[in-house]
PDB file of N, CA and C in Angstrom:
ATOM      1  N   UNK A   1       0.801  -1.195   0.000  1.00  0.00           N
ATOM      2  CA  UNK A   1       0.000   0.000   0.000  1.00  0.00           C
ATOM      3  C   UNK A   1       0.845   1.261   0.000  1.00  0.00           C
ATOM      4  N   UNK A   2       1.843   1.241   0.843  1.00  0.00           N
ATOM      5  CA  UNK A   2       3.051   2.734   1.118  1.00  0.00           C
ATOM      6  C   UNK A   2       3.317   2.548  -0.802  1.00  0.00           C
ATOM      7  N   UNK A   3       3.526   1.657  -1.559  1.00  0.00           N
ATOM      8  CA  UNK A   3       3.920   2.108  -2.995  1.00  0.00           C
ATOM      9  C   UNK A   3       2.872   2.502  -3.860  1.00  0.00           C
ATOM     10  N   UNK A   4       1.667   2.090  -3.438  1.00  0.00           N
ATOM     11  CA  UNK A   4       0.565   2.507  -4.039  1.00  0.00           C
ATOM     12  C   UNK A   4       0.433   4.254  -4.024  1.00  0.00           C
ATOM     13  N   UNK A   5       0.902   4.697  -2.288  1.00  0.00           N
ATOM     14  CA  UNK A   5       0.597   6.111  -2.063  1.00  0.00           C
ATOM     15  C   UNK A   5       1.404   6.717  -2.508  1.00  0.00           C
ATOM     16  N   UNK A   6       2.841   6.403  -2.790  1.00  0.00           N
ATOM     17  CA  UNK A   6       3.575   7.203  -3.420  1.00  0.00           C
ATOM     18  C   UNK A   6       3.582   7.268  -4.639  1.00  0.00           C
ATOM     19  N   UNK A   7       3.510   6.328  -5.107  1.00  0.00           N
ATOM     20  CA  UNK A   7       2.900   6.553  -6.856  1.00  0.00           C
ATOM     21  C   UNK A   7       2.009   7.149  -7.026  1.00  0.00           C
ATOM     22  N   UNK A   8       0.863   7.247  -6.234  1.00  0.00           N
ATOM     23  CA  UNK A   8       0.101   8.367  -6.371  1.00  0.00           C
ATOM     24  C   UNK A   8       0.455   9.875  -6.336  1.00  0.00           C
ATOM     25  N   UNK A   9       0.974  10.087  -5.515  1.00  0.00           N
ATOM     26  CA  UNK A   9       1.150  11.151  -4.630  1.00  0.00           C
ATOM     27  C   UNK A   9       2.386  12.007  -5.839  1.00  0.00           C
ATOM     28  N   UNK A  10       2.920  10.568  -6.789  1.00  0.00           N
ATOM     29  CA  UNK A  10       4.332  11.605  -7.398  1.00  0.00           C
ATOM     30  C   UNK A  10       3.354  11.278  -8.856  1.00  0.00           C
ATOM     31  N   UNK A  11       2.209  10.513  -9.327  1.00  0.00           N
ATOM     32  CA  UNK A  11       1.123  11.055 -10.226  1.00  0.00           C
ATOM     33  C   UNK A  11       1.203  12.469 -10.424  1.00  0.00           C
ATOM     34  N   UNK A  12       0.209  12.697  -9.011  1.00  0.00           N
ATOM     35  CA  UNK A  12       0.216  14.324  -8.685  1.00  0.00           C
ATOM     36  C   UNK A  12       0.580  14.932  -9.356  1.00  0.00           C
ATOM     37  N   UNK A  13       2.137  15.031  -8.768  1.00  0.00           N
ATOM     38  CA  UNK A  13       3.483  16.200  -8.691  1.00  0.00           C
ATOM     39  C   UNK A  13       3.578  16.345 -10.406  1.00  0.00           C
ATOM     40  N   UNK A  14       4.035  15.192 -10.999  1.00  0.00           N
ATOM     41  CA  UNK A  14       4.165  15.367 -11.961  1.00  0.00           C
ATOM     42  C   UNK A  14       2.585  15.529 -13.128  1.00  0.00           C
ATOM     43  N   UNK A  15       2.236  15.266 -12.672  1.00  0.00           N
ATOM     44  CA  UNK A  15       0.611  16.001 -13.749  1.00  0.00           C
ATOM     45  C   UNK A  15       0.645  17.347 -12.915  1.00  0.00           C
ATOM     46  N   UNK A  16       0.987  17.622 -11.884  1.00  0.00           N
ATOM     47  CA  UNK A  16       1.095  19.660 -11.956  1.00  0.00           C
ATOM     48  C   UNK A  16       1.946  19.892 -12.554  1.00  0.00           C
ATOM     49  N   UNK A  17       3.046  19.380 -12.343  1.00  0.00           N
ATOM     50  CA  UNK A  17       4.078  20.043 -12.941  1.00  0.00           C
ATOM     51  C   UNK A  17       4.046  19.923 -14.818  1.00  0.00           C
ATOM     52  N   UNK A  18       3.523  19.295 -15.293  1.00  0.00           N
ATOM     53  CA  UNK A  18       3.177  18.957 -16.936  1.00  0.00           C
ATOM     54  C   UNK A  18       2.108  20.452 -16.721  1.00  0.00           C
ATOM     55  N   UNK A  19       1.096  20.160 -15.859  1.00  0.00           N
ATOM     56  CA  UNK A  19       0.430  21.668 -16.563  1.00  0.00           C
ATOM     57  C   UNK A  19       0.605  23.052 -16.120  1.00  0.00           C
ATOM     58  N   UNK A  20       1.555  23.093 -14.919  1.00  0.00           N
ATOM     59  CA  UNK A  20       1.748  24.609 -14.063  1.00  0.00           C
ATOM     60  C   UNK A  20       3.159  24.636 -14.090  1.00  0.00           C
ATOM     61  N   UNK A  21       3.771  23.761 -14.541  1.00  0.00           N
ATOM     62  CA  UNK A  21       5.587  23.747 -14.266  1.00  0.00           C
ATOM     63  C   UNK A  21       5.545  24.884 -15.384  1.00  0.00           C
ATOM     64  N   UNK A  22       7.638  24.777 -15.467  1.00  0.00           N
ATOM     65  CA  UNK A  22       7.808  26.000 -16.551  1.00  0.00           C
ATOM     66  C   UNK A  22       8.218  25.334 -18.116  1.00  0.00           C
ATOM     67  N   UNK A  23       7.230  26.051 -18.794  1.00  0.00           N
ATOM     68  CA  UNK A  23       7.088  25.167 -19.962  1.00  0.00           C
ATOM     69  C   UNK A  23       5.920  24.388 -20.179  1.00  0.00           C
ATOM     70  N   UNK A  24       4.980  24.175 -19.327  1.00  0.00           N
ATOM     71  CA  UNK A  24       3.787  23.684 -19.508  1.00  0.00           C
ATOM     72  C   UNK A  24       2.729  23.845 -20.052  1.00  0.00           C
ATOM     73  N   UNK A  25       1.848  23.048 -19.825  1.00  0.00           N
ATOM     74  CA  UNK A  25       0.498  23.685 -20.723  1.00  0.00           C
ATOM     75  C   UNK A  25       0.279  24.703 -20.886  1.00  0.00           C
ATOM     76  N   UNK A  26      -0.109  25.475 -19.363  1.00  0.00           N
ATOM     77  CA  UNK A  26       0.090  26.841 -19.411  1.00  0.00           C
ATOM     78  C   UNK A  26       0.506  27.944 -20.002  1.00  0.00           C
ATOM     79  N   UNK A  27       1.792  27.673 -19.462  1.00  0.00           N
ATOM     80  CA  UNK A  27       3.129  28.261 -20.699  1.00  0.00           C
ATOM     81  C   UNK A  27       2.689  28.305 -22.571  1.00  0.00           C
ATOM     82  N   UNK A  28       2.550  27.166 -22.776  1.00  0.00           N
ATOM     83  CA  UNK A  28       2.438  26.793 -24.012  1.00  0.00           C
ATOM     84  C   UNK A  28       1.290  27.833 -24.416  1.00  0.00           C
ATOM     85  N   UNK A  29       0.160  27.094 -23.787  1.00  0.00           N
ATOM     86  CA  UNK A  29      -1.090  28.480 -24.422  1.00  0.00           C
ATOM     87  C   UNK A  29      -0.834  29.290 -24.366  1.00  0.00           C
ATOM     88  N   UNK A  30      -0.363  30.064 -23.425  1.00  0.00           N
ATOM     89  CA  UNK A  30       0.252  31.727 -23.451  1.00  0.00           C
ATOM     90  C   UNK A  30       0.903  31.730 -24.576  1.00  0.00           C
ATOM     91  N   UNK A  31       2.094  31.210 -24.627  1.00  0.00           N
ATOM     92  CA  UNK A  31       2.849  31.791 -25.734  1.00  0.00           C
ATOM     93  C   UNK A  31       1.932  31.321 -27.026  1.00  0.00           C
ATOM     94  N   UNK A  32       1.134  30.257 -27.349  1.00  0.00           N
ATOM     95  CA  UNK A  32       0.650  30.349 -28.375  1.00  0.00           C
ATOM     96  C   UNK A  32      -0.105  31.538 -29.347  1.00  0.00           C
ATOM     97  N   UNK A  33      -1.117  31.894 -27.736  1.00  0.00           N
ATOM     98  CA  UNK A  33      -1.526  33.412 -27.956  1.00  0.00           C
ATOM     99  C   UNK A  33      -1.040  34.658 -28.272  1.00  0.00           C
ATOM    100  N   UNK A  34       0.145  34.868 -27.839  1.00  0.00           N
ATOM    101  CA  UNK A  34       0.985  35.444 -27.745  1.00  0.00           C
ATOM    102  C   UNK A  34       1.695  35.375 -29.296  1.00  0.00           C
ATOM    103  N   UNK A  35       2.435  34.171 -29.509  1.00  0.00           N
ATOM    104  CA  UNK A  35       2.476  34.026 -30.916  1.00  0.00           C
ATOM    105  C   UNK A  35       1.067  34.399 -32.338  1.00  0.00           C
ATOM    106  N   UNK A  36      -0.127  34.504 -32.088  1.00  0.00           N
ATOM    107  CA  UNK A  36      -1.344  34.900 -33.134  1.00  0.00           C
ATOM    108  C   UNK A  36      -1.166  35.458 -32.861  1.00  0.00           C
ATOM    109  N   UNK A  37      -1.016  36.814 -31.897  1.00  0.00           N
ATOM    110  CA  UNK A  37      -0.908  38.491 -31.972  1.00  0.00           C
ATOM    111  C   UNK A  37       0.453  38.905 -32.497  1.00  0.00           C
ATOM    112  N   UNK A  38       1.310  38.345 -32.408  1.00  0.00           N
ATOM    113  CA  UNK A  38       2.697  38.800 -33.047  1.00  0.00           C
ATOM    114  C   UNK A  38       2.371  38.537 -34.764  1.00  0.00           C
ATOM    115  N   UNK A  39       1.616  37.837 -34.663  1.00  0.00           N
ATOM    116  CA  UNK A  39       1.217  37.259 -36.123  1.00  0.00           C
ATOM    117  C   UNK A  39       0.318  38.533 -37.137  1.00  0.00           C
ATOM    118  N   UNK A  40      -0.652  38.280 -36.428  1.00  0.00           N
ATOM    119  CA  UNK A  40      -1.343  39.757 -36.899  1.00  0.00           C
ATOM    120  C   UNK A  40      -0.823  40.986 -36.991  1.00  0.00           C
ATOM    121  N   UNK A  41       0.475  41.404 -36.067  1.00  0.00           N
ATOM    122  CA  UNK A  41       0.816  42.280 -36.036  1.00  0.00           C
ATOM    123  C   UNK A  41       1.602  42.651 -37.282  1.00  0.00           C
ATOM    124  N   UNK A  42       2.155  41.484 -37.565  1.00  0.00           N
ATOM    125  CA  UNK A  42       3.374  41.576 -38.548  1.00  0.00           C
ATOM    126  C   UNK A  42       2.315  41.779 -39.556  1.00  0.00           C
ATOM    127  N   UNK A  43       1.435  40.586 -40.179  1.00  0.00           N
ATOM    128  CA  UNK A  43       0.765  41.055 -41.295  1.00  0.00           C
ATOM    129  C   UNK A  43       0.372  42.640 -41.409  1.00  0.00           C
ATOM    130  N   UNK A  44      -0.039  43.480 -40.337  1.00  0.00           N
ATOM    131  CA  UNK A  44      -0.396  44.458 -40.574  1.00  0.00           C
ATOM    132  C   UNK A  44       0.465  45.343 -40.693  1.00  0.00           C
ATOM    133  N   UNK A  45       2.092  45.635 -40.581  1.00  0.00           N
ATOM    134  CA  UNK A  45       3.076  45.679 -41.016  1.00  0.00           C
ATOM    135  C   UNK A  45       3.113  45.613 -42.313  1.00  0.00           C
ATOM    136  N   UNK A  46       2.912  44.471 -42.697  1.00  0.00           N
ATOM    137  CA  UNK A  46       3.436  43.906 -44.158  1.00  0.00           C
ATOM    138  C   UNK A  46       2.512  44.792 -45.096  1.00  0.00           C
ATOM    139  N   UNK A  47       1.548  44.989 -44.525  1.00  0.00           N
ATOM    140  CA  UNK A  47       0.415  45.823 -45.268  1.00  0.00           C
ATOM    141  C   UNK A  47       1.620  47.216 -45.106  1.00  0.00           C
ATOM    142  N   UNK A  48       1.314  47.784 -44.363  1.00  0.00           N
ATOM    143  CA  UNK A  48       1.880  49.275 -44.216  1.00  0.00           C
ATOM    144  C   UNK A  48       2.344  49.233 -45.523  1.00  0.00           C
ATOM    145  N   UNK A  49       4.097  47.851 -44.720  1.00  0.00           N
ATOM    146  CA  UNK A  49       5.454  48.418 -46.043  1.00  0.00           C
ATOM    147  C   UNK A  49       5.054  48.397 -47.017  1.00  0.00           C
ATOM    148  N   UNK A  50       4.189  47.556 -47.689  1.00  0.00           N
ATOM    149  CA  UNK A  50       3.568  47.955 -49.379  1.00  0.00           C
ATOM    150  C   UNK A  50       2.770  48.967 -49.359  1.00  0.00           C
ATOM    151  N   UNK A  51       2.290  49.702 -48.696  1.00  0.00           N
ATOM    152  CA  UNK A  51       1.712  51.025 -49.102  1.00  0.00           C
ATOM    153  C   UNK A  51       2.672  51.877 -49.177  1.00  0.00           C
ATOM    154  N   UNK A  52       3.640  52.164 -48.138  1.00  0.00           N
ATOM    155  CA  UNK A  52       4.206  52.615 -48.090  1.00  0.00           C
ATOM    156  C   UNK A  52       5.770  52.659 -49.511  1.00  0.00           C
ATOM    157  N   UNK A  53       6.023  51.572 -49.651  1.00  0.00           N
ATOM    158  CA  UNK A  53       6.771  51.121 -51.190  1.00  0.00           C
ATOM    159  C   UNK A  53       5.824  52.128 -52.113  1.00  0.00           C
ATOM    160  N   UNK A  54       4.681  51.496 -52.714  1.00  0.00           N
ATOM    161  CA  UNK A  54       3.809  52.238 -53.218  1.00  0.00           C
ATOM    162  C   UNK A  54       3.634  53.514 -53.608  1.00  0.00           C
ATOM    163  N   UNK A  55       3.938  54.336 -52.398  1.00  0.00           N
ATOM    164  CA  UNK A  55       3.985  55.827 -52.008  1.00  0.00           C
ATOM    165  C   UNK A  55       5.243  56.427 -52.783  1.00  0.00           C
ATOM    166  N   UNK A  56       6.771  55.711 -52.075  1.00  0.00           N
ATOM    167  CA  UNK A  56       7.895  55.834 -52.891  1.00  0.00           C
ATOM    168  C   UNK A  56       7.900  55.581 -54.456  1.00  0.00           C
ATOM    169  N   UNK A  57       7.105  54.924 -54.909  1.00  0.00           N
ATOM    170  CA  UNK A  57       7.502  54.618 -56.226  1.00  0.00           C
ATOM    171  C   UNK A  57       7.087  55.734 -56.943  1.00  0.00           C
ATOM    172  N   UNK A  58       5.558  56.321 -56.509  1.00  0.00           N
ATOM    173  CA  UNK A  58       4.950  57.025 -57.041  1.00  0.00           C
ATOM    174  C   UNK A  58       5.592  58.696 -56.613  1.00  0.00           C
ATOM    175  N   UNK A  59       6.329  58.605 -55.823  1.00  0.00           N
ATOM    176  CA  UNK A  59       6.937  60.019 -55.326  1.00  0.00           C
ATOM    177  C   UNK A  59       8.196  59.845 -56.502  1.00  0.00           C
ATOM    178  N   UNK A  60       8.938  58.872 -56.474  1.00  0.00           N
ATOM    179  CA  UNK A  60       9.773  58.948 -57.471  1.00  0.00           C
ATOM    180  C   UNK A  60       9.852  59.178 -59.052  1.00  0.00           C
ATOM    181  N   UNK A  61       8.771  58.247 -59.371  1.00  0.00           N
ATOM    182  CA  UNK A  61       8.630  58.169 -61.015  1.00  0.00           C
ATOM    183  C   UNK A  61       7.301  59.117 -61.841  1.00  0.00           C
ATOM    184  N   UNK A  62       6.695  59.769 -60.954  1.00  0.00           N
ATOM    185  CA  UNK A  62       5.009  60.206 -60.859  1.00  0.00           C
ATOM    186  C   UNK A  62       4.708  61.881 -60.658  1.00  0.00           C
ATOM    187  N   UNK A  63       5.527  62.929 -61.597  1.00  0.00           N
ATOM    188  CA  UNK A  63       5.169  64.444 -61.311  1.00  0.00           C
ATOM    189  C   UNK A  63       3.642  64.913 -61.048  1.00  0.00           C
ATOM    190  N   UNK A  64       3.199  63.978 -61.218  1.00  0.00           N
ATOM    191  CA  UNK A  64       1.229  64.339 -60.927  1.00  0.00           C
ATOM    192  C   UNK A  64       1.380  64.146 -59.694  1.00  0.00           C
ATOM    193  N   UNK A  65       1.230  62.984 -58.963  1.00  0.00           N
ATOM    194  CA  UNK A  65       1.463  62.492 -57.980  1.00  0.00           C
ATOM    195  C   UNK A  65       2.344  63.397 -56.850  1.00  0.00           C
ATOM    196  N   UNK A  66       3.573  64.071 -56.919  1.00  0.00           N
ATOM    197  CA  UNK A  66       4.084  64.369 -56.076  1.00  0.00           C
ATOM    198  C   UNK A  66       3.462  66.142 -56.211  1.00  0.00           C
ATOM    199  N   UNK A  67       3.021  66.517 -57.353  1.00  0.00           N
ATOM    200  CA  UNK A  67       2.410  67.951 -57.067  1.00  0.00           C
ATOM    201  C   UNK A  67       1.048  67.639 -56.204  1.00  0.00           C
ATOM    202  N   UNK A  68       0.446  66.402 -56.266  1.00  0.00           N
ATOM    203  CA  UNK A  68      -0.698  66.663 -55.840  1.00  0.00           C
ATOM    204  C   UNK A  68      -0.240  66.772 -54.297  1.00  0.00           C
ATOM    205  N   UNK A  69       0.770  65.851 -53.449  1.00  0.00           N
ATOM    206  CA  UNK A  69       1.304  65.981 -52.560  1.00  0.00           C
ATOM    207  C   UNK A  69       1.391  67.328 -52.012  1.00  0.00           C
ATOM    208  N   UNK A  70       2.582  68.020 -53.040  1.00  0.00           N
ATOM    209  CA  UNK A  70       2.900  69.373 -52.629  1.00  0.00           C
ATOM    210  C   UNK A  70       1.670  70.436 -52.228  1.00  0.00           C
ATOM    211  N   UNK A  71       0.988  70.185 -53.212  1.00  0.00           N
ATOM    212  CA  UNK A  71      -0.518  70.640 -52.883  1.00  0.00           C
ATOM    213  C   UNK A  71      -1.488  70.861 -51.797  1.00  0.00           C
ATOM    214  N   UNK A  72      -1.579  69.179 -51.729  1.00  0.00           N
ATOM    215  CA  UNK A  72      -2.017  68.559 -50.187  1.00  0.00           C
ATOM    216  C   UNK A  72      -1.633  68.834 -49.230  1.00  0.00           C
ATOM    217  N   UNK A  73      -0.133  68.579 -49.008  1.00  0.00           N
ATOM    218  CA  UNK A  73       0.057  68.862 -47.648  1.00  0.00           C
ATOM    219  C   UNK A  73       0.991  69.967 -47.080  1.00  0.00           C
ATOM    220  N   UNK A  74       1.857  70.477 -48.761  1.00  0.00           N
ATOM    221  CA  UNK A  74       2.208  71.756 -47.783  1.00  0.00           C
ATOM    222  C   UNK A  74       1.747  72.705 -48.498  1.00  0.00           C
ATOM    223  N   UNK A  75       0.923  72.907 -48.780  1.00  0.00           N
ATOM    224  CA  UNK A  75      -0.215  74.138 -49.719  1.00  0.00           C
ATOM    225  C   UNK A  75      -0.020  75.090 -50.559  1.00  0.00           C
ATOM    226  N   UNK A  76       0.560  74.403 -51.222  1.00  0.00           N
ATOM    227  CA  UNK A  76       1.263  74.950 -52.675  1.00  0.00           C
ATOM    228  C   UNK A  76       0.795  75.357 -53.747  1.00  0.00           C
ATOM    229  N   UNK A  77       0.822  76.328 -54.369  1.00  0.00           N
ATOM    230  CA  UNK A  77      -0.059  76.594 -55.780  1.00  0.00           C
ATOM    231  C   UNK A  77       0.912  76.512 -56.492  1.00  0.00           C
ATOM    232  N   UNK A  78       0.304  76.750 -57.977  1.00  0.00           N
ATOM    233  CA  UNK A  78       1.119  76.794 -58.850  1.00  0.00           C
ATOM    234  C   UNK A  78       0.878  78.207 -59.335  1.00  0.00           C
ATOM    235  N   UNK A  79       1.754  78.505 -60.282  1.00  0.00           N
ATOM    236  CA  UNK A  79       1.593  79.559 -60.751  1.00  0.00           C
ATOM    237  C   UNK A  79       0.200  80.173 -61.529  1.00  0.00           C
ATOM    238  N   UNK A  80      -0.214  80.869 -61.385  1.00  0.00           N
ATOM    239  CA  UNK A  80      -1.864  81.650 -62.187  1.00  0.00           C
ATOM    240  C   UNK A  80      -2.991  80.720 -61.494  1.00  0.00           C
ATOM    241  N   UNK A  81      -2.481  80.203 -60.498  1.00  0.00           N
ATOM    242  CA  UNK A  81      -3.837  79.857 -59.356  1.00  0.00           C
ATOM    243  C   UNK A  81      -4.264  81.203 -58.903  1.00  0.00           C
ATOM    244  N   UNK A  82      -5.465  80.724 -58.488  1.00  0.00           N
ATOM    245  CA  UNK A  82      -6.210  81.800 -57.573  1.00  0.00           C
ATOM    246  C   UNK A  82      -6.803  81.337 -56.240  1.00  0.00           C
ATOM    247  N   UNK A  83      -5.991  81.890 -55.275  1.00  0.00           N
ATOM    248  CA  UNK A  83      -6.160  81.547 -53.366  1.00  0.00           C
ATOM    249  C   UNK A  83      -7.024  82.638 -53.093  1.00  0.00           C
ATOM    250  N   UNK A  84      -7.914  82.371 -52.477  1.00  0.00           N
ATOM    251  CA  UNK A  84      -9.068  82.810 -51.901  1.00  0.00           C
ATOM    252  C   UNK A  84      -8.774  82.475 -50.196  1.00  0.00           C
ATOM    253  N   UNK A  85      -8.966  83.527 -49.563  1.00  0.00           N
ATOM    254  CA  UNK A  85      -8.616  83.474 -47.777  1.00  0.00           C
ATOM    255  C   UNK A  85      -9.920  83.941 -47.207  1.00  0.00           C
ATOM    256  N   UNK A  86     -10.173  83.309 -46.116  1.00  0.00           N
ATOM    257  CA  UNK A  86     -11.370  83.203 -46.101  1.00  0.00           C
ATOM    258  C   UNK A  86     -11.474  83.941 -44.246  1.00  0.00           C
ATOM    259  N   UNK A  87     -12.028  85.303 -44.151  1.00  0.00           N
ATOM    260  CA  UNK A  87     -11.932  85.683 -42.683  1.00  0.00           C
ATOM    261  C   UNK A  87     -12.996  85.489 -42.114  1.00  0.00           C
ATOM    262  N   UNK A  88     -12.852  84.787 -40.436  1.00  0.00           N
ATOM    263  CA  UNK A  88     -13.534  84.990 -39.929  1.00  0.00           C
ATOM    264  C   UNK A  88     -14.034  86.417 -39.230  1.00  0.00           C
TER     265      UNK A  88
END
């Protein structure tokens, strides 16, 4: 019977330790999770850098494209435009 209880008793130990030790089940799911969000993250990355490529190509090879820029965002006319200012 005393080998019966200790085989039990080190059952136990070792089925906690398989799911709460370090490296265990536990462990494992975490990092699994952990791994799908690193996952997603990157894809959404991967998205960016091709927009972003995208952007460069068209800033480089594309004079429409980069006036409309100049335009856009630092408010540029061209010559024989007409700016209208508007007071409050």
């Amino acid at each position: 019977m005393k080998i019966g209880r200790y085989l039990v008793v080190f059952l136990v130990l070792m089925g906690f330790l398989i799911i709460f030790g370090n490296n265990g089940l536990v462990d494992n799911y975490v990092m699994k999770e952990k791994l799908k969000i690193l996952k997603e993250e990157n894809a959404q990355i991967v998205l960016e850098n091709n927009g972003l490529k995208k952007e460069i190509s068209l800033l480089r090879n594309n004079p429409q494209y980069i006036e409309a820029v100049a335009r856009k965002e630092l408010g540029m006319v061209r010559k024989g435009d007409i700016v209208y200012r508007f007071v409050d």
